[in-house]
PDB file of N, CA and C in Angstrom:
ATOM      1  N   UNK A   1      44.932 -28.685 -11.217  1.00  0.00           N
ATOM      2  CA  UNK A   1      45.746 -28.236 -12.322  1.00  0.00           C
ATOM      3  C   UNK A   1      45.117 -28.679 -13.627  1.00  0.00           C
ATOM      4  N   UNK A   2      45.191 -27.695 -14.874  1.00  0.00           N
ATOM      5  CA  UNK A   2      44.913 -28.399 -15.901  1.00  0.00           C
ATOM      6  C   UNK A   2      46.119 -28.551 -17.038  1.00  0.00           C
ATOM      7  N   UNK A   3      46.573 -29.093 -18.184  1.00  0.00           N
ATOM      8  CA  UNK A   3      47.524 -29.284 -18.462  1.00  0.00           C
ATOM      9  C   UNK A   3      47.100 -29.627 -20.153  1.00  0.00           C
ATOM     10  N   UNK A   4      47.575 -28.806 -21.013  1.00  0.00           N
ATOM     11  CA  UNK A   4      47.287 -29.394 -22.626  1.00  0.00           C
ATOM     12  C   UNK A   4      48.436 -29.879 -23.100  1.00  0.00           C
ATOM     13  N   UNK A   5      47.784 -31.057 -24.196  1.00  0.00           N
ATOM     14  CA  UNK A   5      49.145 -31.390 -24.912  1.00  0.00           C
ATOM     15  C   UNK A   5      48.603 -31.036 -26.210  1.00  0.00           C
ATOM     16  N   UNK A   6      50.117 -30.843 -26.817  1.00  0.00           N
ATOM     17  CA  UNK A   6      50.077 -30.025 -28.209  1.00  0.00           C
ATOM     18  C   UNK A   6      50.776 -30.822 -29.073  1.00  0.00           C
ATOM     19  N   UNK A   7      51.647 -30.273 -30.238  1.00  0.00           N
ATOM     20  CA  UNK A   7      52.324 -31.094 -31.159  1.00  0.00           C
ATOM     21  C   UNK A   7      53.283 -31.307 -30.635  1.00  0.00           C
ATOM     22  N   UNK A   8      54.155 -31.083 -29.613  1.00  0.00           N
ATOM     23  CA  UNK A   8      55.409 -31.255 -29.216  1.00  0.00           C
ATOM     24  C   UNK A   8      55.167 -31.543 -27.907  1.00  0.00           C
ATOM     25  N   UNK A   9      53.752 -32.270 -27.627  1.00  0.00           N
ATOM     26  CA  UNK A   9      53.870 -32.750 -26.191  1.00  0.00           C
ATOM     27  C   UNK A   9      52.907 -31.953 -24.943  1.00  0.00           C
ATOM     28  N   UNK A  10      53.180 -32.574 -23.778  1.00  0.00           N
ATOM     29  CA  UNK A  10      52.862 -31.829 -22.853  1.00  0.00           C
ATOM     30  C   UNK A  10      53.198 -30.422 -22.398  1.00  0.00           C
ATOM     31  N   UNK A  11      51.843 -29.386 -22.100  1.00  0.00           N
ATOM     32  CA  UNK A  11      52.654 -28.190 -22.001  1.00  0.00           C
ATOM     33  C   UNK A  11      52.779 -28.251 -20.448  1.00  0.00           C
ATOM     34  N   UNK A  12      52.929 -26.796 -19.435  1.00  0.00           N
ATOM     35  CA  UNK A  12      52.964 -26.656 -18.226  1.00  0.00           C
ATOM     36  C   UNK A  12      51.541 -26.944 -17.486  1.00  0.00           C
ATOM     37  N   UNK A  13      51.932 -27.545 -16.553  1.00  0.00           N
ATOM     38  CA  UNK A  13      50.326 -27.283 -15.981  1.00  0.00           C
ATOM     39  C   UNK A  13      50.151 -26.175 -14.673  1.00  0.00           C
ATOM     40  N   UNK A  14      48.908 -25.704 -15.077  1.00  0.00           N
ATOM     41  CA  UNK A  14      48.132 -24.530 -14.764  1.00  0.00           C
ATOM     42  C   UNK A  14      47.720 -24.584 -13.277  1.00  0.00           C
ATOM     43  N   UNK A  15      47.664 -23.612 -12.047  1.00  0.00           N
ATOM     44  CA  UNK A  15      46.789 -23.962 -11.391  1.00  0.00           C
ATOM     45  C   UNK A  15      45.494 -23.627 -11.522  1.00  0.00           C
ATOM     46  N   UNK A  16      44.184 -24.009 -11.260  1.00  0.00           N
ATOM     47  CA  UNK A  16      42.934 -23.819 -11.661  1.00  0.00           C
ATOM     48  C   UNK A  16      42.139 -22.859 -10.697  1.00  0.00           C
ATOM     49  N   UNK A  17      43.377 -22.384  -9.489  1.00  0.00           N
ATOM     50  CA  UNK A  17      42.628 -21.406  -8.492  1.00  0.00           C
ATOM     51  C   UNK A  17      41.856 -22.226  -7.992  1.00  0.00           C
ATOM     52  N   UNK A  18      41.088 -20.814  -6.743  1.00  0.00           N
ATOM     53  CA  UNK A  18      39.495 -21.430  -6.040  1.00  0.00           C
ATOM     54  C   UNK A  18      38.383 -21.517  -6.920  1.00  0.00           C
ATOM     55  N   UNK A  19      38.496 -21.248  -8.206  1.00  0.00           N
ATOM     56  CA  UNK A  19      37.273 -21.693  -8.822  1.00  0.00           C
ATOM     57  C   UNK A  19      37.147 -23.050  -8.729  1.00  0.00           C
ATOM     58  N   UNK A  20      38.098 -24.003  -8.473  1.00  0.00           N
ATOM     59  CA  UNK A  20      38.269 -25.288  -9.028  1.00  0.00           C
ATOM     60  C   UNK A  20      38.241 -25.713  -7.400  1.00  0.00           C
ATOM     61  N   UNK A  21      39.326 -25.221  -7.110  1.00  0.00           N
ATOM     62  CA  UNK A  21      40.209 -25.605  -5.154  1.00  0.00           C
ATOM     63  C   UNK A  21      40.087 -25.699  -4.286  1.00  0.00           C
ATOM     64  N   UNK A  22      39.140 -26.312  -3.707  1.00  0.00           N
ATOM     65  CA  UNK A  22      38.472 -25.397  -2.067  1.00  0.00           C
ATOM     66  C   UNK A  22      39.336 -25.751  -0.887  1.00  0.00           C
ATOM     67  N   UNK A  23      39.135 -25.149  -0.265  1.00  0.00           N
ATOM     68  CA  UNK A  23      40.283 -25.578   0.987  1.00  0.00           C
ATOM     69  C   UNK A  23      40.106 -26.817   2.187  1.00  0.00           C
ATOM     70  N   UNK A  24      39.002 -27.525   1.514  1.00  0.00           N
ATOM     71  CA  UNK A  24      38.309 -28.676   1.506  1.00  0.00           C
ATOM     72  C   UNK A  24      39.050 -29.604   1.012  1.00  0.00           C
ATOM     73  N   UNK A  25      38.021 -31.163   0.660  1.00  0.00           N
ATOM     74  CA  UNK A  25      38.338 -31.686   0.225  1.00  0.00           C
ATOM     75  C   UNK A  25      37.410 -32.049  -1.569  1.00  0.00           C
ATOM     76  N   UNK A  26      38.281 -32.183  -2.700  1.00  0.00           N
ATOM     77  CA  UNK A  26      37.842 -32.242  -3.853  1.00  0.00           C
ATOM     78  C   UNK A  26      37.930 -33.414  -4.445  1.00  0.00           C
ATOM     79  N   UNK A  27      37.097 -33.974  -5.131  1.00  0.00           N
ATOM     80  CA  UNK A  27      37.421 -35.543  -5.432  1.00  0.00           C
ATOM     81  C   UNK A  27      36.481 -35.877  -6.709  1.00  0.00           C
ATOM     82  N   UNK A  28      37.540 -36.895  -7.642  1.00  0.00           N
ATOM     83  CA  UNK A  28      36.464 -37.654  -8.660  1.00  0.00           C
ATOM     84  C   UNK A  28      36.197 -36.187  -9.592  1.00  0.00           C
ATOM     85  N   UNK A  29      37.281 -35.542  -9.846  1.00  0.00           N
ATOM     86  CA  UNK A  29      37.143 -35.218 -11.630  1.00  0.00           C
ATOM     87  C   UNK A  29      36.737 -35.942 -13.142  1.00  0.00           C
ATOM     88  N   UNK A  30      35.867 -35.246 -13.472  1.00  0.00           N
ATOM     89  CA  UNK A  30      35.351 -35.811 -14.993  1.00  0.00           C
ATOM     90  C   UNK A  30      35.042 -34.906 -15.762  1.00  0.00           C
ATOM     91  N   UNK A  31      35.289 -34.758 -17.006  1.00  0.00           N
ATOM     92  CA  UNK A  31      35.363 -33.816 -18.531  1.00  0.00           C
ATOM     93  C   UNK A  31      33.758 -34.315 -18.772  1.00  0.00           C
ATOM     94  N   UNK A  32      32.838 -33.133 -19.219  1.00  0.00           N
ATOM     95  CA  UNK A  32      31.854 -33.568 -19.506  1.00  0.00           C
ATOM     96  C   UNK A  32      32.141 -33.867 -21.300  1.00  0.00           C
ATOM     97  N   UNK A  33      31.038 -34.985 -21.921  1.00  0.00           N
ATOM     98  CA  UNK A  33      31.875 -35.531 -23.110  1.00  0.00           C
ATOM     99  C   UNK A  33      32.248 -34.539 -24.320  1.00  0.00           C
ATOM    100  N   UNK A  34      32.022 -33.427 -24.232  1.00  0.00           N
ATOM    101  CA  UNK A  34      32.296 -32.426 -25.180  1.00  0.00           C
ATOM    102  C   UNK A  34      33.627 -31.422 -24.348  1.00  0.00           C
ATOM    103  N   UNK A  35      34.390 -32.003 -23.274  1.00  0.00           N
ATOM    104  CA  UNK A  35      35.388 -31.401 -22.873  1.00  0.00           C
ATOM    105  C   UNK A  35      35.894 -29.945 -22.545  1.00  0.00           C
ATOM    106  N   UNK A  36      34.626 -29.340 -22.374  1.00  0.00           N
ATOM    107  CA  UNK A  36      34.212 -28.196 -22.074  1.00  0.00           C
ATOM    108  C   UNK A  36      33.845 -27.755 -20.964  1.00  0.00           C
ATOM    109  N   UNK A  37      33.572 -28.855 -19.945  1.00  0.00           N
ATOM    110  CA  UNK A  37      33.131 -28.763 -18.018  1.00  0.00           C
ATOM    111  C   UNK A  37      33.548 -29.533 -17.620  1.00  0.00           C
ATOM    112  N   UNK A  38      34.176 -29.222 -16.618  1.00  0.00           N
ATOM    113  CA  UNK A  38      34.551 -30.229 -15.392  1.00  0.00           C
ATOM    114  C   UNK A  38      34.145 -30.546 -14.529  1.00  0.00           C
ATOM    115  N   UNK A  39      32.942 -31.674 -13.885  1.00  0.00           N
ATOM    116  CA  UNK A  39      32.495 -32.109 -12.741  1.00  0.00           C
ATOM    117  C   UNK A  39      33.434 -32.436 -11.831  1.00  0.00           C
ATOM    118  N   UNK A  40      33.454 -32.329 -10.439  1.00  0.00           N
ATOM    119  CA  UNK A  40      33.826 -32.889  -9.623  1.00  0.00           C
ATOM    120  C   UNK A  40      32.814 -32.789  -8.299  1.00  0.00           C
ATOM    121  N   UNK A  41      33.351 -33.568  -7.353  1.00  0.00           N
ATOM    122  CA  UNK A  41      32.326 -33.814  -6.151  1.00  0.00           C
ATOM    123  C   UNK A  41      33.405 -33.144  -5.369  1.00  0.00           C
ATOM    124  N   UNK A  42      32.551 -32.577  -4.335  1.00  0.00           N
ATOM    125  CA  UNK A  42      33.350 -31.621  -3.245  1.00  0.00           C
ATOM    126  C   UNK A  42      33.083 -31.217  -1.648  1.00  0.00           C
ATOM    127  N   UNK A  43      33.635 -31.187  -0.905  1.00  0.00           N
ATOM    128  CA  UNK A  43      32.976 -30.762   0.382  1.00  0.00           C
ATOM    129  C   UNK A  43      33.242 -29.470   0.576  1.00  0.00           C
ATOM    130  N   UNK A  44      33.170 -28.442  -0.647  1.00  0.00           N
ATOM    131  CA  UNK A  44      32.726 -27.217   0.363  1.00  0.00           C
ATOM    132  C   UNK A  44      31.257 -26.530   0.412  1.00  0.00           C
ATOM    133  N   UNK A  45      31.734 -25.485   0.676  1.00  0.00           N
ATOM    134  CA  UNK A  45      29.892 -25.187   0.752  1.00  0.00           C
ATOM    135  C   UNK A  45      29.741 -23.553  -0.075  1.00  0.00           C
ATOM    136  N   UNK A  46      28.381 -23.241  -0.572  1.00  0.00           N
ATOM    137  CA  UNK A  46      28.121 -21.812  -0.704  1.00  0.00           C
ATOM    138  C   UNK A  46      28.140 -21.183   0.202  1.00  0.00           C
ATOM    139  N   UNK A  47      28.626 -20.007   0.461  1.00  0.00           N
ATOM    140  CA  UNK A  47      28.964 -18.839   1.269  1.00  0.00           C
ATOM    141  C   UNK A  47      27.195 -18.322   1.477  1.00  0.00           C
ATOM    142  N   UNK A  48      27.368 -17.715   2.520  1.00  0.00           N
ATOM    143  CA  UNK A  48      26.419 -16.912   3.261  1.00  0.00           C
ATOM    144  C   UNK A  48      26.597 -15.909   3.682  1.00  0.00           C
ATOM    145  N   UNK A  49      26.065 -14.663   2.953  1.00  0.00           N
ATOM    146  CA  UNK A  49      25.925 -13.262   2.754  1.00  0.00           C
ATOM    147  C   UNK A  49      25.244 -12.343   3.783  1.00  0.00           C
ATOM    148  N   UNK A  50      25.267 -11.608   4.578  1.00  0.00           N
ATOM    149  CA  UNK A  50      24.717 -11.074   5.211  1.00  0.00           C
ATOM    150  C   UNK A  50      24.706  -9.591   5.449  1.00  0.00           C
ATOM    151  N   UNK A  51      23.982  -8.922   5.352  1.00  0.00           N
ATOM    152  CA  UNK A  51      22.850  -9.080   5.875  1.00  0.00           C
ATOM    153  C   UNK A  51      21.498  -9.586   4.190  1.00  0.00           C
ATOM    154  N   UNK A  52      21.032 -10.382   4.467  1.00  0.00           N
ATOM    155  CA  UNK A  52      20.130 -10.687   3.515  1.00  0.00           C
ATOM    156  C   UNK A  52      18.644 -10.488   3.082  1.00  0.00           C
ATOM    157  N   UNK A  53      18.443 -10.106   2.038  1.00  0.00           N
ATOM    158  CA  UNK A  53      16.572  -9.946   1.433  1.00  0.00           C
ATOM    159  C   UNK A  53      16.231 -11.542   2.206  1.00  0.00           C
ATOM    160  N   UNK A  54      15.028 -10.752   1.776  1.00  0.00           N
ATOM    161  CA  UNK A  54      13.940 -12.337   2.618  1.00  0.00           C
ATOM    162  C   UNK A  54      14.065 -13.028   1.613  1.00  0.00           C
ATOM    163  N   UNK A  55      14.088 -12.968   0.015  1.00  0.00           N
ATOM    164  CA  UNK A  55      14.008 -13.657  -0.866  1.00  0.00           C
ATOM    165  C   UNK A  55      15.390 -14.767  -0.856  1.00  0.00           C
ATOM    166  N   UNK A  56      16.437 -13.917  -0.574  1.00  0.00           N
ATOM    167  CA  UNK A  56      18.002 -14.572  -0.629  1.00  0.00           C
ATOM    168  C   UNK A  56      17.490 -15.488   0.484  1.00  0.00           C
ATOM    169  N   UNK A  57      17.292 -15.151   2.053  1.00  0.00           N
ATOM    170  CA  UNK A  57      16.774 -16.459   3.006  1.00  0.00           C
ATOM    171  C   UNK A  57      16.622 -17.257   2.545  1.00  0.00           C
ATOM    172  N   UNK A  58      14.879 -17.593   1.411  1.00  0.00           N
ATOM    173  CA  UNK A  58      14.149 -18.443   1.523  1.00  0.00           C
ATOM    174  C   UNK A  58      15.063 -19.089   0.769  1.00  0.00           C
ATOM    175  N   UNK A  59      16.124 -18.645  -0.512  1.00  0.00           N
ATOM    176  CA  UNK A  59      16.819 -19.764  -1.569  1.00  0.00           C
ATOM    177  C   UNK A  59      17.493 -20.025  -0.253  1.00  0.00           C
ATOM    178  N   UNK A  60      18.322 -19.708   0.792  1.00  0.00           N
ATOM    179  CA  UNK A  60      19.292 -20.325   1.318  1.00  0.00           C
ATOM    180  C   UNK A  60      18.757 -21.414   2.038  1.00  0.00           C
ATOM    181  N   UNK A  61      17.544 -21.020   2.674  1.00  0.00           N
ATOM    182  CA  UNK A  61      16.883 -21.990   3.097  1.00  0.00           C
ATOM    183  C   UNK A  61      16.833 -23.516   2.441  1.00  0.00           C
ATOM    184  N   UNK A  62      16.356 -23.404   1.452  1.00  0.00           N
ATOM    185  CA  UNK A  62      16.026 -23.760   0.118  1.00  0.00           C
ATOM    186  C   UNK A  62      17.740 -24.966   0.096  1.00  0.00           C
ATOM    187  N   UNK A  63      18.240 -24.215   0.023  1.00  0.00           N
ATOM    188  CA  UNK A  63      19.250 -25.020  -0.364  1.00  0.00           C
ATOM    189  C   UNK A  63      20.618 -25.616   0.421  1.00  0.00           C
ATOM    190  N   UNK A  64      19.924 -25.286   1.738  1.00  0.00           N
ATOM    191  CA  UNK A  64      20.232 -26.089   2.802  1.00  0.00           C
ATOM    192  C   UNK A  64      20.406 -27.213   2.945  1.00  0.00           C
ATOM    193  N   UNK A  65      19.331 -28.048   2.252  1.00  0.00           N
ATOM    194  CA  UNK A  65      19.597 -29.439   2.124  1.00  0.00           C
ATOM    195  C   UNK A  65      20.527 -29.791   1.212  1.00  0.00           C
ATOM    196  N   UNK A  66      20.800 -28.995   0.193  1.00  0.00           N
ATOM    197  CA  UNK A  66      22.176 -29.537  -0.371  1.00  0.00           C
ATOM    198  C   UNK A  66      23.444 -29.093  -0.095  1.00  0.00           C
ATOM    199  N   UNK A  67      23.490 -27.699   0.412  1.00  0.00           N
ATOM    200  CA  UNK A  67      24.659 -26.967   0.745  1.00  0.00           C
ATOM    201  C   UNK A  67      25.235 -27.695   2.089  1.00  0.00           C
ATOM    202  N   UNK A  68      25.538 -28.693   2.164  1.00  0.00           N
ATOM    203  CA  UNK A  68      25.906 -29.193   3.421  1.00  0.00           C
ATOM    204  C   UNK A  68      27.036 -29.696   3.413  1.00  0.00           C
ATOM    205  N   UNK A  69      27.962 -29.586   2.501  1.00  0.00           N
ATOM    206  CA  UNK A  69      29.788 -29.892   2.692  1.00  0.00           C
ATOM    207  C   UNK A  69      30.200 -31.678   2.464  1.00  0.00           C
ATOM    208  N   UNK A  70      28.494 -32.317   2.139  1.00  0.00           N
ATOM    209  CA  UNK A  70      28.927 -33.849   1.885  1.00  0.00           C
ATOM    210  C   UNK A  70      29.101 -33.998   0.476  1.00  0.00           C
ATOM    211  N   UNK A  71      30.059 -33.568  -0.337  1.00  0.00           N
ATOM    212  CA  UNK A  71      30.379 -34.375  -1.109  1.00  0.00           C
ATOM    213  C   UNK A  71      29.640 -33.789  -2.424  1.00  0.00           C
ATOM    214  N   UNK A  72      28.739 -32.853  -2.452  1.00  0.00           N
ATOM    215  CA  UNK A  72      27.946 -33.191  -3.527  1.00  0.00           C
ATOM    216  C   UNK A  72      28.691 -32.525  -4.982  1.00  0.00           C
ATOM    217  N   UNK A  73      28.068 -32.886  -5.965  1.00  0.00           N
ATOM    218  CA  UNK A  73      28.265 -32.434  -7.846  1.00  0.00           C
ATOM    219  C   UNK A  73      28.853 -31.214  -8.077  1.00  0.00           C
ATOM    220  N   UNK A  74      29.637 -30.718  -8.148  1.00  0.00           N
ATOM    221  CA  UNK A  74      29.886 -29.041  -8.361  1.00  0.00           C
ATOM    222  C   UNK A  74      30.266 -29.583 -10.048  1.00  0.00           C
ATOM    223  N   UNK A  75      30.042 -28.243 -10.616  1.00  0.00           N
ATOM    224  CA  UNK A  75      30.518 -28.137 -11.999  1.00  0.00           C
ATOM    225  C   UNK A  75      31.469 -26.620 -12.331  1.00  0.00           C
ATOM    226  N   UNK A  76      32.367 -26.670 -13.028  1.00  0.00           N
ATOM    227  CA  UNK A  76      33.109 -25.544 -13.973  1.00  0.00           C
ATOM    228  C   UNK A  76      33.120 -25.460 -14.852  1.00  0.00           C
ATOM    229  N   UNK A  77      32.639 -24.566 -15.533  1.00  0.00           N
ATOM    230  CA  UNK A  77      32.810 -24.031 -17.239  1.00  0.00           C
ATOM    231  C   UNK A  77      34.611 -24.345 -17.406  1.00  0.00           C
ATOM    232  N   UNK A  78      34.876 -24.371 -18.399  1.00  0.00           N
ATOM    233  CA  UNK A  78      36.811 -24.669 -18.804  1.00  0.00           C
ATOM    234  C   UNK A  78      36.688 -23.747 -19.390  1.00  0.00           C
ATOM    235  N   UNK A  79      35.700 -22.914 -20.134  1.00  0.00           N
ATOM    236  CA  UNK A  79      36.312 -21.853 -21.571  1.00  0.00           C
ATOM    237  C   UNK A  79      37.451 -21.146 -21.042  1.00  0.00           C
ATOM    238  N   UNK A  80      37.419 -20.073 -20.001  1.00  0.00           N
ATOM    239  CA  UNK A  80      38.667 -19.349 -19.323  1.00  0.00           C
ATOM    240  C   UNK A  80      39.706 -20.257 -19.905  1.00  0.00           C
ATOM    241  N   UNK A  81      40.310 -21.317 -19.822  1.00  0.00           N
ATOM    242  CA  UNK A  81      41.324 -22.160 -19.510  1.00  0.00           C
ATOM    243  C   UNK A  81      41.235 -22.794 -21.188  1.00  0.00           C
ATOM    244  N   UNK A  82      40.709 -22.928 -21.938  1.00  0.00           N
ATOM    245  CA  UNK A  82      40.314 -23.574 -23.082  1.00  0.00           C
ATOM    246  C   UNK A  82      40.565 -22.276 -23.643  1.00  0.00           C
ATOM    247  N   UNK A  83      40.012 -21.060 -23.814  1.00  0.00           N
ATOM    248  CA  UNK A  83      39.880 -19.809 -24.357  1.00  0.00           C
ATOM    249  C   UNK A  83      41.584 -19.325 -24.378  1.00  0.00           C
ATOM    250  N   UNK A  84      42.441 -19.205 -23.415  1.00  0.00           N
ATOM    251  CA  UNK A  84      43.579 -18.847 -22.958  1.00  0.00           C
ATOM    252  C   UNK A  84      44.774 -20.126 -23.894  1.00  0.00           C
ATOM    253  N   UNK A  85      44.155 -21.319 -23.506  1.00  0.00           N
ATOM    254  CA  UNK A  85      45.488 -22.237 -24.337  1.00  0.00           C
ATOM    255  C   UNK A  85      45.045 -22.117 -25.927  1.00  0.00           C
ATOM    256  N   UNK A  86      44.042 -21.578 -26.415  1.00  0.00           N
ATOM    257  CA  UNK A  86      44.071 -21.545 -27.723  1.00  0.00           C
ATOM    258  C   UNK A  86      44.199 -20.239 -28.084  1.00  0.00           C
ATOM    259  N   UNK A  87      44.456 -18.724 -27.424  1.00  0.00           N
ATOM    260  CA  UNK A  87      45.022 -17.922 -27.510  1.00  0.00           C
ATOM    261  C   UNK A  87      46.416 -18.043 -27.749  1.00  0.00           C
ATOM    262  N   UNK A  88      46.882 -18.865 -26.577  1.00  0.00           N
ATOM    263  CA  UNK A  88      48.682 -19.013 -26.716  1.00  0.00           C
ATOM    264  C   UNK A  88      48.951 -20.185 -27.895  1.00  0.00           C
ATOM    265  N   UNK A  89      48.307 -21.019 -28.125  1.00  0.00           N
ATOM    266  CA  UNK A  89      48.896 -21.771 -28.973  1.00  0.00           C
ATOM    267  C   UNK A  89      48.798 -21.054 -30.289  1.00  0.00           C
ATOM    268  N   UNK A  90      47.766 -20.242 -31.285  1.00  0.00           N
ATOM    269  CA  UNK A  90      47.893 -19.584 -32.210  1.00  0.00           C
ATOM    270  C   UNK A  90      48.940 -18.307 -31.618  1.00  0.00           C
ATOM    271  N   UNK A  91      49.419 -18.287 -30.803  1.00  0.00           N
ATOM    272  CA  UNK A  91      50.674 -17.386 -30.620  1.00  0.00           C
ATOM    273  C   UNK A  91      51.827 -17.790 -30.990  1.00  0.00           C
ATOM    274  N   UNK A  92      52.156 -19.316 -30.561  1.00  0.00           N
ATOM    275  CA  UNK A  92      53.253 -19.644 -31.064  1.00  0.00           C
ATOM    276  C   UNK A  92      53.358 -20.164 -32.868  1.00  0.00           C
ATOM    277  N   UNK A  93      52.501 -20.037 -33.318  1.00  0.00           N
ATOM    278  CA  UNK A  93      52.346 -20.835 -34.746  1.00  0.00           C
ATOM    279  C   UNK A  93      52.530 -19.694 -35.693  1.00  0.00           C
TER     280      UNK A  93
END
């Protein structure tokens, strides 16, 4: 969930969907310092497409060693969610 506070406080909080959610496990959120991305560590994995170019293989190949569901760095852009609460807040003003 993400959640802004304004002049009168806390607003509702949001769910952030599967961009954010995996049906995994998600852990250890952090705002990068300009509050614009959200790191977190995660166990899910990139999807695998099929039928695939040889080129798509070799990246999957490729990234096998990290795509493995332990835990690793995922990142999210916030603008969607940043873009939207500063739409609605110059709505109410």
């Amino acid at each position: 969930f993400i959640v802004f506070r304004g002049k009168h406080g806390w607003g509702t909080p949001v769910h952030m969907g599967t961009v954010v959610n995996a049906p995994g496990s998600d852990a250890e959120p952090r705002l990068s310092p300009d509050g614009k991305t959200l790191y977190f560590s995660s166990e899910r994995l990139v999807p695998s497409h099929f039928p695939r170019t040889r080129r798509q293989a070799e990246r999957d190949n490729a990234a096998s060693v990290w795509n493995n569901g332990q835990y690793n760095i995922w990142r999210v852009s916030l603008a969607p969610w940043l873009d939207a609460n500063a739409a609605h807040g110059s709505a109410q003003r």
